[in-house]
PDB file of N, CA and C in Angstrom:
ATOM      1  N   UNK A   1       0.694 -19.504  -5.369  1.00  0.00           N
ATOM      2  CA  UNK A   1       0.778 -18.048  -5.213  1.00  0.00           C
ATOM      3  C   UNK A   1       1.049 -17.702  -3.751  1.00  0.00           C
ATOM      4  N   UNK A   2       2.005 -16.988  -3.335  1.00  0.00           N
ATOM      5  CA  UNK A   2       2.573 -16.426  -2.250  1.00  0.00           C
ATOM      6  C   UNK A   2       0.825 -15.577  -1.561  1.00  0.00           C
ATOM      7  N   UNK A   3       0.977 -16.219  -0.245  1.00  0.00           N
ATOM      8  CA  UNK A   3      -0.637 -15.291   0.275  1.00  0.00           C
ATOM      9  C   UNK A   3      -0.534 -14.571   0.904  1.00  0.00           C
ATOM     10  N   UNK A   4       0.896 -13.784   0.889  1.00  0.00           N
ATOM     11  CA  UNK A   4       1.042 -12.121   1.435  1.00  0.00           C
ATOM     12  C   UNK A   4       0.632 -11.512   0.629  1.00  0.00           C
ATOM     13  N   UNK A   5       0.663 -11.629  -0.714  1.00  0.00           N
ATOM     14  CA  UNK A   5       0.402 -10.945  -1.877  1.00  0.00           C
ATOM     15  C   UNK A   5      -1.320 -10.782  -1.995  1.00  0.00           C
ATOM     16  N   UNK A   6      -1.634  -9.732  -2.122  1.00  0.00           N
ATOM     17  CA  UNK A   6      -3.046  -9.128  -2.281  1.00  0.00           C
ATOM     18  C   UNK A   6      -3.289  -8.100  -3.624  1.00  0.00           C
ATOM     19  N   UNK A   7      -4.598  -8.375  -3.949  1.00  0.00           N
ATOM     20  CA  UNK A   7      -4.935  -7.101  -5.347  1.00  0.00           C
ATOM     21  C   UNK A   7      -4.751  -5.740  -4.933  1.00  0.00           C
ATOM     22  N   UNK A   8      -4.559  -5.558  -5.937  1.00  0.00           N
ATOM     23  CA  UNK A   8      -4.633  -3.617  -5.839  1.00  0.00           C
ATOM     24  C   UNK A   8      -5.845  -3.170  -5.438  1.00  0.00           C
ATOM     25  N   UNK A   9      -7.071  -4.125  -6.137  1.00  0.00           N
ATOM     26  CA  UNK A   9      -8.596  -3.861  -5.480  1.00  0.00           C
ATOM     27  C   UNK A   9      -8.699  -4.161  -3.998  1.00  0.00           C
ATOM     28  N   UNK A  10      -7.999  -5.323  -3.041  1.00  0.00           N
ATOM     29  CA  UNK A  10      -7.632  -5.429  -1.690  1.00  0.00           C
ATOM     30  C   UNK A  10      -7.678  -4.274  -0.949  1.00  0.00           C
ATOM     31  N   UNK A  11      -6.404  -3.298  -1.872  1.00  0.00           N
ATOM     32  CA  UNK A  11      -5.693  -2.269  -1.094  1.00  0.00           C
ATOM     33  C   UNK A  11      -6.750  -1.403  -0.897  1.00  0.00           C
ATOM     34  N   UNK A  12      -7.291  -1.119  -2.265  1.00  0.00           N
ATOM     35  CA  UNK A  12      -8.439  -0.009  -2.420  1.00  0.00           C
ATOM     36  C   UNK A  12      -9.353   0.035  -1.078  1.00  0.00           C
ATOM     37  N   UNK A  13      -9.313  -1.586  -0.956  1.00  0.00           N
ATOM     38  CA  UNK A  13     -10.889  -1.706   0.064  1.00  0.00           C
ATOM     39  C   UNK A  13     -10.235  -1.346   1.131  1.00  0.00           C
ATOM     40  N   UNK A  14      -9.031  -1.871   1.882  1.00  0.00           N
ATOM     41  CA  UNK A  14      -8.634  -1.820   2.942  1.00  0.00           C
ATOM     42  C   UNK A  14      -8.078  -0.179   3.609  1.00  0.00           C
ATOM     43  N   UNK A  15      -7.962   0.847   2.115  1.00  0.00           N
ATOM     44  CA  UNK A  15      -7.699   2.062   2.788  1.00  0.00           C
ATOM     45  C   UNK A  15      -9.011   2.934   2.167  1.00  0.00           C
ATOM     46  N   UNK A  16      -9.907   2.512   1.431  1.00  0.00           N
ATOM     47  CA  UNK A  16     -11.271   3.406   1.234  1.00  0.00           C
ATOM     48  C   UNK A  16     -10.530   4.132   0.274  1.00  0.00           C
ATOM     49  N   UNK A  17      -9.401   3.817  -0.625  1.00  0.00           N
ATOM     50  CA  UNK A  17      -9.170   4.891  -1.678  1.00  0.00           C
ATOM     51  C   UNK A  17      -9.443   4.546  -3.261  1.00  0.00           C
ATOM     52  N   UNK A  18      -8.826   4.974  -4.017  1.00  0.00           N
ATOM     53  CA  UNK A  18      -8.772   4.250  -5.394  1.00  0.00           C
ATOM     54  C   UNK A  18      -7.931   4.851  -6.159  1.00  0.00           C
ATOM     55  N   UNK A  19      -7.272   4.132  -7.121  1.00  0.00           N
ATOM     56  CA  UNK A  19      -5.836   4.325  -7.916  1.00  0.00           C
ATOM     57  C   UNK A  19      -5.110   5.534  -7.499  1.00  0.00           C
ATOM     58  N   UNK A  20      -5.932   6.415  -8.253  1.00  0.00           N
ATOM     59  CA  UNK A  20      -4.711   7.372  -8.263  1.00  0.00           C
ATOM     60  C   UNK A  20      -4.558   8.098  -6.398  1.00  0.00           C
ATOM     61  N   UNK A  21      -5.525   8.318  -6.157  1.00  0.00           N
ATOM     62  CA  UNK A  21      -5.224   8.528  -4.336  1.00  0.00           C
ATOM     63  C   UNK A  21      -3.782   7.402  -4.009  1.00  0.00           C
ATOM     64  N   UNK A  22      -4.020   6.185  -4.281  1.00  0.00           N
ATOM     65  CA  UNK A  22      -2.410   5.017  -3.848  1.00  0.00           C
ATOM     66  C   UNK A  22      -1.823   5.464  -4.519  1.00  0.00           C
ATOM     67  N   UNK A  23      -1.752   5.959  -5.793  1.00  0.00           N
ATOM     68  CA  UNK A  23      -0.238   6.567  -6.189  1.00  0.00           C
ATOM     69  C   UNK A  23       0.345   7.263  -5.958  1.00  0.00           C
ATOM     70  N   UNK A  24      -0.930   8.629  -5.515  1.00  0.00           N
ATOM     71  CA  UNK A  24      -0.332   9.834  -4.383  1.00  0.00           C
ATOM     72  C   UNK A  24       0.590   9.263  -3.225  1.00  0.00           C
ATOM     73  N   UNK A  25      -0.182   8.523  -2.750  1.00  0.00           N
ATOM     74  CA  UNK A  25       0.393   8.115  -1.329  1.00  0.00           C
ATOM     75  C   UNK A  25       1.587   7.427  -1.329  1.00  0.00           C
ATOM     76  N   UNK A  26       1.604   6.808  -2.428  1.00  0.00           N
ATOM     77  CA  UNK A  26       3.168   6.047  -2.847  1.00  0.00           C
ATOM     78  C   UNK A  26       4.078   7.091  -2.867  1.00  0.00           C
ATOM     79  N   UNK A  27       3.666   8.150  -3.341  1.00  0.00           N
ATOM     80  CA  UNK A  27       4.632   9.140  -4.097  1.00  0.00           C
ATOM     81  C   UNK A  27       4.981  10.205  -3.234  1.00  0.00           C
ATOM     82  N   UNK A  28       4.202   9.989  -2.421  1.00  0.00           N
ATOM     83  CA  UNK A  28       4.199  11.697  -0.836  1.00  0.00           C
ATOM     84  C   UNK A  28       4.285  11.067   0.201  1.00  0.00           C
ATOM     85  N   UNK A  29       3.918   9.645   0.055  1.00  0.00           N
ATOM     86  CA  UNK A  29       4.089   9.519   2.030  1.00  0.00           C
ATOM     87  C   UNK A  29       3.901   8.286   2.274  1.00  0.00           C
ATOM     88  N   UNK A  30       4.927   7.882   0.892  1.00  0.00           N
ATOM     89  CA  UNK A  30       5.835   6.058   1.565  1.00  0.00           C
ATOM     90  C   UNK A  30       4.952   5.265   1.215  1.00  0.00           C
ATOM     91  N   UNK A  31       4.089   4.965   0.900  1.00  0.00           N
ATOM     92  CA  UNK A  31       3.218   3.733   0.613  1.00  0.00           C
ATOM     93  C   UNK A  31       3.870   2.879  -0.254  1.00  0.00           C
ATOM     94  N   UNK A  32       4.044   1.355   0.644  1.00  0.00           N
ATOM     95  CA  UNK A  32       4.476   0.540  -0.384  1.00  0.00           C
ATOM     96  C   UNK A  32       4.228   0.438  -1.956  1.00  0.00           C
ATOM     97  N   UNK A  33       5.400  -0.104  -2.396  1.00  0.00           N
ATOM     98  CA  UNK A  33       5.435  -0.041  -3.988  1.00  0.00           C
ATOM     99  C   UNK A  33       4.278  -1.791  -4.469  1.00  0.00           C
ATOM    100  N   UNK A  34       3.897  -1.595  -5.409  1.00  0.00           N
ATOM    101  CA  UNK A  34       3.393  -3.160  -5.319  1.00  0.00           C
ATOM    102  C   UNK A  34       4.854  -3.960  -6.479  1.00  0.00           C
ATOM    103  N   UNK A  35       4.979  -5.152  -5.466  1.00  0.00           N
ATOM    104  CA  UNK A  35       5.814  -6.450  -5.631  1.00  0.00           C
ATOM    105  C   UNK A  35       5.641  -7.028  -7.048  1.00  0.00           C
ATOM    106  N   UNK A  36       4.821  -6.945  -7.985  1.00  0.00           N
ATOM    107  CA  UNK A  36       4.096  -7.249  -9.015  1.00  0.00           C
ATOM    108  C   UNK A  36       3.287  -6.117  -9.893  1.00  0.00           C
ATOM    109  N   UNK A  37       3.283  -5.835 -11.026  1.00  0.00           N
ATOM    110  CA  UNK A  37       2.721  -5.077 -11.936  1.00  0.00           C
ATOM    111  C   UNK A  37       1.976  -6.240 -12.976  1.00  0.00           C
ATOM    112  N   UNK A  38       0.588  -5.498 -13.019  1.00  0.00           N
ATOM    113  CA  UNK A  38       0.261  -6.566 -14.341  1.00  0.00           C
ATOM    114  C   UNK A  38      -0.257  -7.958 -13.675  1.00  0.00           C
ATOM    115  N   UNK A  39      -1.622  -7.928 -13.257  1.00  0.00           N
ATOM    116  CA  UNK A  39      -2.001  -7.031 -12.252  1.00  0.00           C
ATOM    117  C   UNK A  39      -1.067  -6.788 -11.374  1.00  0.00           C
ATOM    118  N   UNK A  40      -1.254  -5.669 -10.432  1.00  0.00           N
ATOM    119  CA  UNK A  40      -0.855  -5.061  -9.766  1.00  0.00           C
ATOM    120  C   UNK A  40      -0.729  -6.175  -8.176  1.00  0.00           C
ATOM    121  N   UNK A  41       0.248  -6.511  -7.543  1.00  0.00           N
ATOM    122  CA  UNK A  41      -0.028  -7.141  -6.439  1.00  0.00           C
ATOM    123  C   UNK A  41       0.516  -6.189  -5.069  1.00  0.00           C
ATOM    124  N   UNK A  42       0.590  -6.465  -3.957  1.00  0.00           N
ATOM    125  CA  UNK A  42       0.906  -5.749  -2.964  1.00  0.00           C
ATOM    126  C   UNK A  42       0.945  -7.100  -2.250  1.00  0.00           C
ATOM    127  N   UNK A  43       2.439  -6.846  -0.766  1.00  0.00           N
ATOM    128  CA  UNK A  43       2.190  -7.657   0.314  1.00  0.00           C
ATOM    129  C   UNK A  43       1.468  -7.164   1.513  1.00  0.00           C
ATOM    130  N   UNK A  44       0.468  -8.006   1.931  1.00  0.00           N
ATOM    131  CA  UNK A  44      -0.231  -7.306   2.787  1.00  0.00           C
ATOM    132  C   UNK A  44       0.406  -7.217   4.021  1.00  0.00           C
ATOM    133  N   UNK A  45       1.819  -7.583   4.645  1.00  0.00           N
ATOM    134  CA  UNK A  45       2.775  -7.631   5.509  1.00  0.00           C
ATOM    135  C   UNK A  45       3.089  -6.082   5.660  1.00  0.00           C
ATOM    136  N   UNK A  46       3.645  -5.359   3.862  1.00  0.00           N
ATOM    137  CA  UNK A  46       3.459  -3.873   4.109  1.00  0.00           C
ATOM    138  C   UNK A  46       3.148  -3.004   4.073  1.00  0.00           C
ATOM    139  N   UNK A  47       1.659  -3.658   3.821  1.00  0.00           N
ATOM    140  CA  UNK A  47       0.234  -2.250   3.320  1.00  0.00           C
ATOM    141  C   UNK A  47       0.157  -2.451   5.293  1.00  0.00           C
ATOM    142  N   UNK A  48      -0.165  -3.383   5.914  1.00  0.00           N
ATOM    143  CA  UNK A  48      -0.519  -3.854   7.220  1.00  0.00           C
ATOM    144  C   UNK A  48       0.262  -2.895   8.191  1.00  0.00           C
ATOM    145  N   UNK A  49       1.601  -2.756   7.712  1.00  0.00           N
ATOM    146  CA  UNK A  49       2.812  -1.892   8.415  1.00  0.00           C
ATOM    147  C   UNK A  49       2.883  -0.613   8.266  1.00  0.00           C
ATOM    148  N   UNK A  50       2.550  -0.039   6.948  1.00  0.00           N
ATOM    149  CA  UNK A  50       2.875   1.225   6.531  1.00  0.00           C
ATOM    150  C   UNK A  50       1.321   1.698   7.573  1.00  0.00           C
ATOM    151  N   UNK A  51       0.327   0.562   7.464  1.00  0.00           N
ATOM    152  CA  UNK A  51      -1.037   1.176   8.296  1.00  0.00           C
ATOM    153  C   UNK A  51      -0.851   1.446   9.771  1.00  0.00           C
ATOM    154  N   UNK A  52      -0.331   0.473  10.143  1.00  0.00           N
ATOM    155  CA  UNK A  52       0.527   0.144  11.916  1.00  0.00           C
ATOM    156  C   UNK A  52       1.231   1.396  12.152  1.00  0.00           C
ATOM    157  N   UNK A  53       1.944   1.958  11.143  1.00  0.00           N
ATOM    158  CA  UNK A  53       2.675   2.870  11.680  1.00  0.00           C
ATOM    159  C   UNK A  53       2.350   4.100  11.346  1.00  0.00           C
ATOM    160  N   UNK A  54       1.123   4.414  10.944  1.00  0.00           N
ATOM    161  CA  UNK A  54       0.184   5.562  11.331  1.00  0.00           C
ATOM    162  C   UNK A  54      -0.097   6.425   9.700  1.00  0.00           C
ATOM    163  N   UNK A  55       0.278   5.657   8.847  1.00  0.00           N
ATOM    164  CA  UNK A  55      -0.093   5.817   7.224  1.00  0.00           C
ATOM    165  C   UNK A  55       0.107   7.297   7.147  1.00  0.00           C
ATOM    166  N   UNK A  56      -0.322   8.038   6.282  1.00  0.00           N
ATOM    167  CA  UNK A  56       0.108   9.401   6.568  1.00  0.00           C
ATOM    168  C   UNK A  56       0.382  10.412   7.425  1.00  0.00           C
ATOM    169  N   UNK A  57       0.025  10.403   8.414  1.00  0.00           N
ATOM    170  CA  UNK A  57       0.590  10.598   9.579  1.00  0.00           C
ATOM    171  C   UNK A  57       1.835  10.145  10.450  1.00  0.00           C
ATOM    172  N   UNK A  58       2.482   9.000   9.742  1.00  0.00           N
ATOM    173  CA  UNK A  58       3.467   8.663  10.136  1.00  0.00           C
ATOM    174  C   UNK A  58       4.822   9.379  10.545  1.00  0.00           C
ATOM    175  N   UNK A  59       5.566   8.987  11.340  1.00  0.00           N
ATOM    176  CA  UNK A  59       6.666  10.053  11.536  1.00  0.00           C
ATOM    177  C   UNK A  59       7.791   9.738  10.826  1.00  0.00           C
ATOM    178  N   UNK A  60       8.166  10.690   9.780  1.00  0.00           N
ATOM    179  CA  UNK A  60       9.249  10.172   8.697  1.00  0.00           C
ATOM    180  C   UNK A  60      10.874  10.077   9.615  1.00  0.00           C
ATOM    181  N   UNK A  61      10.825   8.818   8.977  1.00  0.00           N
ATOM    182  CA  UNK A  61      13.029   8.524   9.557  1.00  0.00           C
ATOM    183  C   UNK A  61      13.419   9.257   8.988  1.00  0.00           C
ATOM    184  N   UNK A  62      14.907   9.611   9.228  1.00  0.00           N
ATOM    185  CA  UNK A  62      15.290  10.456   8.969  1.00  0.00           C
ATOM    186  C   UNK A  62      16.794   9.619   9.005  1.00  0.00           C
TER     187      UNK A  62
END
């Protein structure tokens, strides 16, 4: 198993949210998609990045 790849429960812990809050955030303000469905996986390369670069607060490209 690739060990960028992390649970959806990972993500939860690492941003203090739970499901549907990450889907918001997927859906309003870029949060990586997860790489895997069933379970759900995420790389932690771009939960790590989307966090680095200031997670909702981020400044959208344009």
């Amino acid at each position: 198993m690739d060990k960028d790849l992390i649970s959806e429960n990972d993500v939860f812990g690492m941003l203090g949210k739970k499901r549907t809050a990450v889907y918001r955030l997927r859906k309003k303000y870029g949060f990586p998609e997860p790489v895997l469905s069933h379970p759900a996986r995420y790389r932690r390369s771009a939960v790590r990045q989307w966090i680095d670069e200031g997670g909702v607060n981020r400044k959208s490209v344009v």
